[in-house]
Protein backbone atom coordinates (compact mmCIF):
# COMPACT_ATOMS: atom_id res chain seq x y z
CA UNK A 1 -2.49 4.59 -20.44
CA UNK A 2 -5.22 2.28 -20.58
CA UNK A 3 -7.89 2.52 -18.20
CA UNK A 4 -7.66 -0.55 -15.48
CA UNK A 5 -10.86 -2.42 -13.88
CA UNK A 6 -10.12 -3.71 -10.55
CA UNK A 7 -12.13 -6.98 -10.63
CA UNK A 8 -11.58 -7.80 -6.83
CA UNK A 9 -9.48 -7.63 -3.91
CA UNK A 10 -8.19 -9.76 -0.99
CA UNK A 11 -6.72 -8.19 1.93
CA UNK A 12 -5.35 -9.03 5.42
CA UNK A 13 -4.07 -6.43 7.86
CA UNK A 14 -3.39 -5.91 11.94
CA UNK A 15 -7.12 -5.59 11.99
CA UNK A 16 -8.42 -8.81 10.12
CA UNK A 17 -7.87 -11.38 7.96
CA UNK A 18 -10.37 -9.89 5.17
CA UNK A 19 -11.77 -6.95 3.51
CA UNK A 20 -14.94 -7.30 5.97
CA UNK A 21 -13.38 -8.04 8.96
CA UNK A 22 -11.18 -5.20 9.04
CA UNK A 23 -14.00 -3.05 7.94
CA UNK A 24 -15.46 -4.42 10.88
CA UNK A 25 -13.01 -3.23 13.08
CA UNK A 26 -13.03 -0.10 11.44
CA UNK A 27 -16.02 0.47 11.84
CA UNK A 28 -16.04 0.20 15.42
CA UNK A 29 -13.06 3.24 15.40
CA UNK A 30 -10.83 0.54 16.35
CA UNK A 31 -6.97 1.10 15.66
CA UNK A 32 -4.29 -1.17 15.43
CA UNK A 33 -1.47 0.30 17.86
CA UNK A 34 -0.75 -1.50 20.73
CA UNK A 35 2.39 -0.99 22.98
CA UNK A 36 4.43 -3.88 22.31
CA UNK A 37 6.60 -4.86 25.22
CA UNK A 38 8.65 -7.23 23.17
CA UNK A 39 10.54 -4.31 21.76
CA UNK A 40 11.65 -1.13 23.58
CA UNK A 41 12.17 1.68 21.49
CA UNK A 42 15.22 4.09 21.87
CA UNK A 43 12.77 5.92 24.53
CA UNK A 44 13.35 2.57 26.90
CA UNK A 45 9.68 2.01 26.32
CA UNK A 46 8.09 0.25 24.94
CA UNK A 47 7.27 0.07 20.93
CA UNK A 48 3.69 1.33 19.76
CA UNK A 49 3.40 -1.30 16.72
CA UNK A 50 0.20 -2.28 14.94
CA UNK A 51 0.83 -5.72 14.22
CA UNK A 52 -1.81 -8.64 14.36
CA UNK A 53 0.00 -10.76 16.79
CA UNK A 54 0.12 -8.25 20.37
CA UNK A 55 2.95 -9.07 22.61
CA UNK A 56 5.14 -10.11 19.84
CA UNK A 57 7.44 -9.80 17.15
CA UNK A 58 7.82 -12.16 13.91
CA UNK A 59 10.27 -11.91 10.98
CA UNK A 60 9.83 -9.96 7.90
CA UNK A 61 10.26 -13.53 5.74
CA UNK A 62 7.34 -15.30 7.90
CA UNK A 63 4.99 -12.41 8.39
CA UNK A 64 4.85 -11.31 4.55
CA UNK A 65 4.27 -14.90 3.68
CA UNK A 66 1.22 -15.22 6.30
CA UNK A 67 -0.85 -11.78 5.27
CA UNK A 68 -0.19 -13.17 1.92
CA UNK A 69 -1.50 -16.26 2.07
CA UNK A 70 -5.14 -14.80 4.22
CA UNK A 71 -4.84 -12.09 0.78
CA UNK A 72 -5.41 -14.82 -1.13
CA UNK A 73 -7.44 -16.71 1.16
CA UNK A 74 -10.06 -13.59 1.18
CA UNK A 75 -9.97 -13.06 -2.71
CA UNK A 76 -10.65 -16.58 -3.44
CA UNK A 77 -13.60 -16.24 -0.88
CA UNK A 78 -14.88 -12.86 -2.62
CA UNK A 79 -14.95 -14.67 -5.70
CA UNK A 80 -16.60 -17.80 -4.48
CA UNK A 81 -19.57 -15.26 -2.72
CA UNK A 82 -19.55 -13.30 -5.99
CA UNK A 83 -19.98 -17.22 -7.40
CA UNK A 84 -17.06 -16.44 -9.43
CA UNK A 85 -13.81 -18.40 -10.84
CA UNK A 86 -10.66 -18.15 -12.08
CA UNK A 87 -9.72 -19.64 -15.19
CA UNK A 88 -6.66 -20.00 -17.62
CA UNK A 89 -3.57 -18.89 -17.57
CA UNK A 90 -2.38 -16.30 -14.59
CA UNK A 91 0.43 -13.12 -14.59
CA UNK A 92 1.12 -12.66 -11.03
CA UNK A 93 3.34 -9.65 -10.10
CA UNK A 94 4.79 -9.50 -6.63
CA UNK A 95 5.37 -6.23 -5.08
CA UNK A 96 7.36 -6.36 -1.42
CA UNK A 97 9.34 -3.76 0.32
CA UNK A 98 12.55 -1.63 -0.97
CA UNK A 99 16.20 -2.84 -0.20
CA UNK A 100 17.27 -0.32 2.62
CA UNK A 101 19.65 -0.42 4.70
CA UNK A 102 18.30 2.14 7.11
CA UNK A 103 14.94 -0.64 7.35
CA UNK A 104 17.41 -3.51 7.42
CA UNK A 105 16.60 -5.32 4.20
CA UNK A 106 19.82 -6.52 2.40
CA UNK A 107 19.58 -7.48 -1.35
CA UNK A 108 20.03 -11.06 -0.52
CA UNK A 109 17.19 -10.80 2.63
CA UNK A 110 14.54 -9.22 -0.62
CA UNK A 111 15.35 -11.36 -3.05
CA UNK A 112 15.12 -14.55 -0.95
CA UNK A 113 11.48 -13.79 0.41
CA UNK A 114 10.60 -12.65 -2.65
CA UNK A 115 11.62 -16.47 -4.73
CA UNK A 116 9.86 -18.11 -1.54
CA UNK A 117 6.49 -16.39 -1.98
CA UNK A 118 6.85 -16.14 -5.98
CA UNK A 119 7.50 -20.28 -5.03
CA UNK A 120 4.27 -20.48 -2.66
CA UNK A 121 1.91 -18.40 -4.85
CA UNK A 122 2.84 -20.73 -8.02
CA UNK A 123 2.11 -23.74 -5.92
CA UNK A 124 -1.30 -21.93 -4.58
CA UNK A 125 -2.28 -21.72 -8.24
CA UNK A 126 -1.19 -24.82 -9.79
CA UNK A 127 -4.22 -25.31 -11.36
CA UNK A 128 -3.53 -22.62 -13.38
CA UNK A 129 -0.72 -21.82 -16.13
CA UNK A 130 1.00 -19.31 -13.82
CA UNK A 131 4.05 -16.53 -14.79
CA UNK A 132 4.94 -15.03 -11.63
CA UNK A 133 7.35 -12.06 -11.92
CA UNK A 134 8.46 -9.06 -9.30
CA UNK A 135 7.69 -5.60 -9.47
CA UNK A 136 9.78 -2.47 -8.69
CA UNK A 137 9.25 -2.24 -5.01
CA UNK A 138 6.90 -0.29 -2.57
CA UNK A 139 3.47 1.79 -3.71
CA UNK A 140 5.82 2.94 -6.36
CA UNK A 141 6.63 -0.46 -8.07
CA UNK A 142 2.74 -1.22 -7.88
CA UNK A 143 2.01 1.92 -9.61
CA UNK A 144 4.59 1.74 -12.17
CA UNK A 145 3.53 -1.89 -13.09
CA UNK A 146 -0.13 -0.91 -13.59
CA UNK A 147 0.64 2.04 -15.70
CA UNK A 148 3.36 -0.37 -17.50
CA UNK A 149 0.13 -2.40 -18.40
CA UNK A 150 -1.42 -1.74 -21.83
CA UNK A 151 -3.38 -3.75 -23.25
CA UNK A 152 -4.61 -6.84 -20.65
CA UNK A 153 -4.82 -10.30 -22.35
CA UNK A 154 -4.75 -12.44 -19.42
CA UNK A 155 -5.75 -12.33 -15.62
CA UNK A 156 -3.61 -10.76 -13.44
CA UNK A 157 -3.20 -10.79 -9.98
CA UNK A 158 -0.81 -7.92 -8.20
CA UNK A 159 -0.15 -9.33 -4.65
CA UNK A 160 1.69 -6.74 -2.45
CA UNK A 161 2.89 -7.29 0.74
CA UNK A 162 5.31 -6.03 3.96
CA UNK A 163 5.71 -6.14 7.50
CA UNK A 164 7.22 -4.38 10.05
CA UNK A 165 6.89 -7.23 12.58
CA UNK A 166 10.76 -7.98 12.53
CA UNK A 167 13.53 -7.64 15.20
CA UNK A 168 16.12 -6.97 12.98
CA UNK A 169 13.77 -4.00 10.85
CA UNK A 170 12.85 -2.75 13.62
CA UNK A 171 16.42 -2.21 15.36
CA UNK A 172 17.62 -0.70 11.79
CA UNK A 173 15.06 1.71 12.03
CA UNK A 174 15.07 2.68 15.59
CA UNK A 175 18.98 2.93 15.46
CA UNK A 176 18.15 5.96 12.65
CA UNK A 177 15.49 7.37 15.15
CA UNK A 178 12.98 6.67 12.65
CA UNK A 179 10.09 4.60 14.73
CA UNK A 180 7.36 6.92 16.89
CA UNK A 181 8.06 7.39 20.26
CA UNK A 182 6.08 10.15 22.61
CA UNK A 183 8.85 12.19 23.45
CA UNK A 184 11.73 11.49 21.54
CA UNK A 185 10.18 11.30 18.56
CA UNK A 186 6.43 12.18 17.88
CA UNK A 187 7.11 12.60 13.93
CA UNK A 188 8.64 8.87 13.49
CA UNK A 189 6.51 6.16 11.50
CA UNK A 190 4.14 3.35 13.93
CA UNK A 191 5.14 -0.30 12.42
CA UNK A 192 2.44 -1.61 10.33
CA UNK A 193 1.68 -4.81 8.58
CA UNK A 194 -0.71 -5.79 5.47
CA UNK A 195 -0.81 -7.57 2.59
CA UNK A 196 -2.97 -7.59 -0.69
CA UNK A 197 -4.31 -9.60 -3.70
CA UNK A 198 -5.65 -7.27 -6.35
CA UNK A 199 -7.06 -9.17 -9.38
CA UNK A 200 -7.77 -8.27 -13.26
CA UNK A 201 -9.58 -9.93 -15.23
CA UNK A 202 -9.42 -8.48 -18.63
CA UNK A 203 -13.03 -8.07 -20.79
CA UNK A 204 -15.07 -9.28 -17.82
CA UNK A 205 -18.63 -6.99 -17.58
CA UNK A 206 -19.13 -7.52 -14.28
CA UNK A 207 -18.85 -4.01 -11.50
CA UNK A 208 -15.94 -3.96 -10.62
CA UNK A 209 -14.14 -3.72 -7.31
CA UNK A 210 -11.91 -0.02 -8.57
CA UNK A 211 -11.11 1.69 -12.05
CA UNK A 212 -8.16 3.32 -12.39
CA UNK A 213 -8.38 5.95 -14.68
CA UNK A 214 -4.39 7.30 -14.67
CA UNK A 215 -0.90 6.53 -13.17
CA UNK A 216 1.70 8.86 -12.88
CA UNK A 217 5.63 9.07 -11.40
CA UNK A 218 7.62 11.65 -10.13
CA UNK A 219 11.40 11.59 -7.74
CA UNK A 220 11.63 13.67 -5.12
CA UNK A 221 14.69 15.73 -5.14
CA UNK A 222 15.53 14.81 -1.93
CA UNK A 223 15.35 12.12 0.38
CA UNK A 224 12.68 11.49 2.67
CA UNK A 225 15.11 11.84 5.71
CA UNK A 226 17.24 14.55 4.01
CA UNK A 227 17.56 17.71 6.06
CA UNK A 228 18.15 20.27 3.12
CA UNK A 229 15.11 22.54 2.19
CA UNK A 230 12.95 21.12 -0.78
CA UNK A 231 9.99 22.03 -3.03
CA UNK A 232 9.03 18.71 -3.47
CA UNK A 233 7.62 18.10 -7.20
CA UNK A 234 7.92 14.83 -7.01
CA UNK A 235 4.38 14.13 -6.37
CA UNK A 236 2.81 16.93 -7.58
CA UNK A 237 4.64 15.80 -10.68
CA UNK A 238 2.99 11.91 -10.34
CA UNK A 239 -0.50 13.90 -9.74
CA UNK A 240 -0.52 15.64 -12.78
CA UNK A 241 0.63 13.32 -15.02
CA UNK A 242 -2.28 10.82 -13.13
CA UNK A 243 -4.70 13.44 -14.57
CA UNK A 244 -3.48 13.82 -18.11
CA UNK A 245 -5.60 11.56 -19.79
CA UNK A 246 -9.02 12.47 -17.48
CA UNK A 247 -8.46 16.09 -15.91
CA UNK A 248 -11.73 15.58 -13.97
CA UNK A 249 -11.38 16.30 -10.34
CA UNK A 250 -11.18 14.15 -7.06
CA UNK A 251 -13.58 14.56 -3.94
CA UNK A 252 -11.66 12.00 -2.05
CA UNK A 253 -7.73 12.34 -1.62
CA UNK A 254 -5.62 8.90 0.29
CA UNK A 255 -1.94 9.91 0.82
CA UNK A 256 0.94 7.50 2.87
CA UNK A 257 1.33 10.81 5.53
CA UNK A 258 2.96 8.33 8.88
CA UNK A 259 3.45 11.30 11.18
CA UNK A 260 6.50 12.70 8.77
CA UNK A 261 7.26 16.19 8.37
CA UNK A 262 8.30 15.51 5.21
CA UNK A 263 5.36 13.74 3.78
CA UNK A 264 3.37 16.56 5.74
CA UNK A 265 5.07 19.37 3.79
CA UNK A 266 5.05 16.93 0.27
CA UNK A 267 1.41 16.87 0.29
CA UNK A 268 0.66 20.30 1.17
CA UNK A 269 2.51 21.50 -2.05
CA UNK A 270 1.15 18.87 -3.74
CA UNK A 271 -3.13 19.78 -2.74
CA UNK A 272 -1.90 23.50 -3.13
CA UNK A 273 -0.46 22.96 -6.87
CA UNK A 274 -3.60 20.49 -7.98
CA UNK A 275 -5.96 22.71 -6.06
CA UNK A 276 -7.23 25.24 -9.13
CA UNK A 277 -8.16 22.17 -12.04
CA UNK A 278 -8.16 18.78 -9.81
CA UNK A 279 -8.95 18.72 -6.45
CA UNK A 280 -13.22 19.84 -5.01
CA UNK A 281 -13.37 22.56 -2.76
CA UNK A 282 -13.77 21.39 0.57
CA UNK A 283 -11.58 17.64 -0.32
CA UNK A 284 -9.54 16.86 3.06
CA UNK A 285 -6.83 13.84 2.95
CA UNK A 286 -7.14 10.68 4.47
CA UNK A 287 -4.19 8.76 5.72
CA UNK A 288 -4.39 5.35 6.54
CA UNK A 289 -1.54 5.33 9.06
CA UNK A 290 -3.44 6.25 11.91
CA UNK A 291 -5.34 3.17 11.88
CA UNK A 292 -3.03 0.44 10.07
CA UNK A 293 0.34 2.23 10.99
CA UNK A 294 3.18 2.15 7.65
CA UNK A 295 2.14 -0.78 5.78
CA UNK A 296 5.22 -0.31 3.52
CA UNK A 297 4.69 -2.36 -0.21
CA UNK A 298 1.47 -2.90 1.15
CA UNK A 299 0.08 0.68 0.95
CA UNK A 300 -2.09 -0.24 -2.46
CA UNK A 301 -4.62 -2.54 -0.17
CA UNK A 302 -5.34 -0.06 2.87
CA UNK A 303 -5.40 2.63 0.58
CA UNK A 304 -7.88 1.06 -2.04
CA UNK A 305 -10.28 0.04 0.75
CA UNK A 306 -10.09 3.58 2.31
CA UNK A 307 -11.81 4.21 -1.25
CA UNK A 308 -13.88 1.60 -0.93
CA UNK A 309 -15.03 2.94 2.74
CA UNK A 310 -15.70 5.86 1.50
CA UNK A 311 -17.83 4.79 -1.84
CA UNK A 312 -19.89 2.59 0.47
CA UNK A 313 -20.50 5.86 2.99
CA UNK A 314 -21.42 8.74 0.59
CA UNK A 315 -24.45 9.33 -1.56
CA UNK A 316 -22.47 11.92 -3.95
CA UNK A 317 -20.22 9.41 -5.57
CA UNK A 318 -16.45 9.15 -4.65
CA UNK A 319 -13.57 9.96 -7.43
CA UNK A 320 -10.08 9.27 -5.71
CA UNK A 321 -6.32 10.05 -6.03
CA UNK A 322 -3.91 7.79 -3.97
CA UNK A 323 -0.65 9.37 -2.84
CA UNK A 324 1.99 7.51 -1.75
CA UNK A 325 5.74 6.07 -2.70
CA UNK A 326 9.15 4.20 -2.22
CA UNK A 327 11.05 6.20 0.63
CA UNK A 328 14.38 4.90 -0.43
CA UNK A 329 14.33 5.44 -3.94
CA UNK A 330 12.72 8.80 -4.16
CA UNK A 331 10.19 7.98 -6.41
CA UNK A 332 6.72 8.88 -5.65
CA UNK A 333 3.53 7.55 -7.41
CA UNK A 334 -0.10 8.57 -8.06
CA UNK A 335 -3.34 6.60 -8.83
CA UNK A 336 -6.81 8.18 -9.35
CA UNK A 337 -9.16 6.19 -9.50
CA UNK A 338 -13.73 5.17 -8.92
């Protein structure tokens, strides 16, 4: 593949409505979770969420379209600090979460939030000549459409968002005993929220925000919430076909572990097989979860500016590779990237 600059990045999450604030907040070893008594989990208590809005619960159509909108917002202010533009024509790709039953998204639920924000973004941008298209969905779909890239003509902006923050998600998934609780289930996922705006601008000189230096894909054999035994080469796969084109190893490791067992027993295999040619001695992983909870489609943002957290914090110089995938579909995904 061809090696992608990251030119800048927008992001909103439970924590802020930018990159800085919710380094801010960060910063201050603030989390997210709250305990949200307008939904009681199958526990009878209530929900630990980390969602913006405490005390509450949105929808999944409203929410995506908000954190999208501050995305923007916060790129557009980047740029203006950076006393940078946009100009011409624009390829915006829209990544949003999988259709799943088990998180309550129907087909016709996706699809309709997805022509609503492709409808709002091309509005946002009328200035510019804009194509919007979607993505396959999830960390997945974001992968596979910057490793689908090639050879970048025009400037592209990837905006990826998903929410938790809705009643009838949230009943889907706590019918399938799939949302944390203390004692009935300390494994099950914390309901997150995020959304970002990732920009390209192709031949541009400037530093830029992230290079990505390889992409790969893998499929799990199983399912995430399979019970049968598994040696899970589905991301080990994605890792190694990241490194193919630069075999130089990471120091810095992000992965989309939520509290699973599963995920927990997918990465181990995965450090273990990269471990000899890929990964430094001493490299621990870094999940985001703990902080931001599952962000979902939205995995890309919190995971790029754990990078981006740790770049600013280290004197040695931070090479990355960003774990993560699309629960419903199997597939599993792998960035490394500067």
């Amino acid at each position: 593949m061809n090696e992608i600059e990251i030119f800048e990045m927008g992001l909103a999450t439970a924590m802020g409505s930018s990159v800085e604030a919710t380094l801010a907040a960060l910063n201050k070893a603030r989390s997210a979770y709250f305990s949200n008594p307008s939904f009681v989990g199958s526990d009878f208590k209530k929900q630990v969420c980390a969602f913006r809005h405490a005390e509450s619960v949105g929808s999944l159509k409203d929410r995506v379209s908000a954190l999208a909108e501050e995305a923007i917002d916060d790129l557009f202010d980047r740029l203006m600090a950076a006393r940078k533009s946009l100009n011409g024509p624009i390829d915006v790709i829209i990544n949003l979460p999988e259709v799943s039953a088990r998180d309550g998204i129907s087909r016709t639920t996706a699809e309709r939030i997805a022509t609503e924000l492709a409808d709002s973004v091309a509005q946002r941008l009328a200035m510019h000549r804009v194509q919007v298209r979607r993505s396959r969905s999830e960390f997945g779909g974001a992968a596979y459409a910057l490793g689908a890239m090639g050879t970048i003509e025009i400037t592209t902006l990837m905006l990826c968002a998903d929410s938790y923050s809705d009643r009838k998600r949230l009943t889907a998934l706590s019918e399938h005993d799939l949302l944390f609780s203390f004692q009935e289930n300390p494994y099950g996922l914390v309901p997150g929220e995020a959304a970002a705006a990732v920009l390209i601008i192709p031949g541009t000189t400037d530093a830029p925000f992230a290079h990505i230096f390889g992409v790969g894909e893998g499929a799990e054999p199983i399912d995430e919430f399979d019970q049968q035994d598994s040696i899970f080469t589905g991301t080990s796969d994605a890792a190694f076909l990241a490194f193919r084109d630069d075999p130089t190893p990471v120091n810095c490791v992000i992965t989309d572990w939520n509290g699973s067992r599963y995920r927990a027993a997918q990465l181990s295999y995965t450090l273990h097989r990269i471990s000899r040619d890929h990964l430094v001695p001493g490299t621990e992983p870094e999940s985001p979860a703990p902080a931001f909870g599952d962000c979902g489609a939205a995995f890309l943002g919190v995971a790029m500016l754990a990078v981006h957290r740790q770049v600013v914090g280290r004197t040695d110089g931070v090479r990355a590779l960003i774990l993560a995938g699309s629960p419903a579909s199997r597939r599993r995904a792998a960035l490394v990237l500067e």
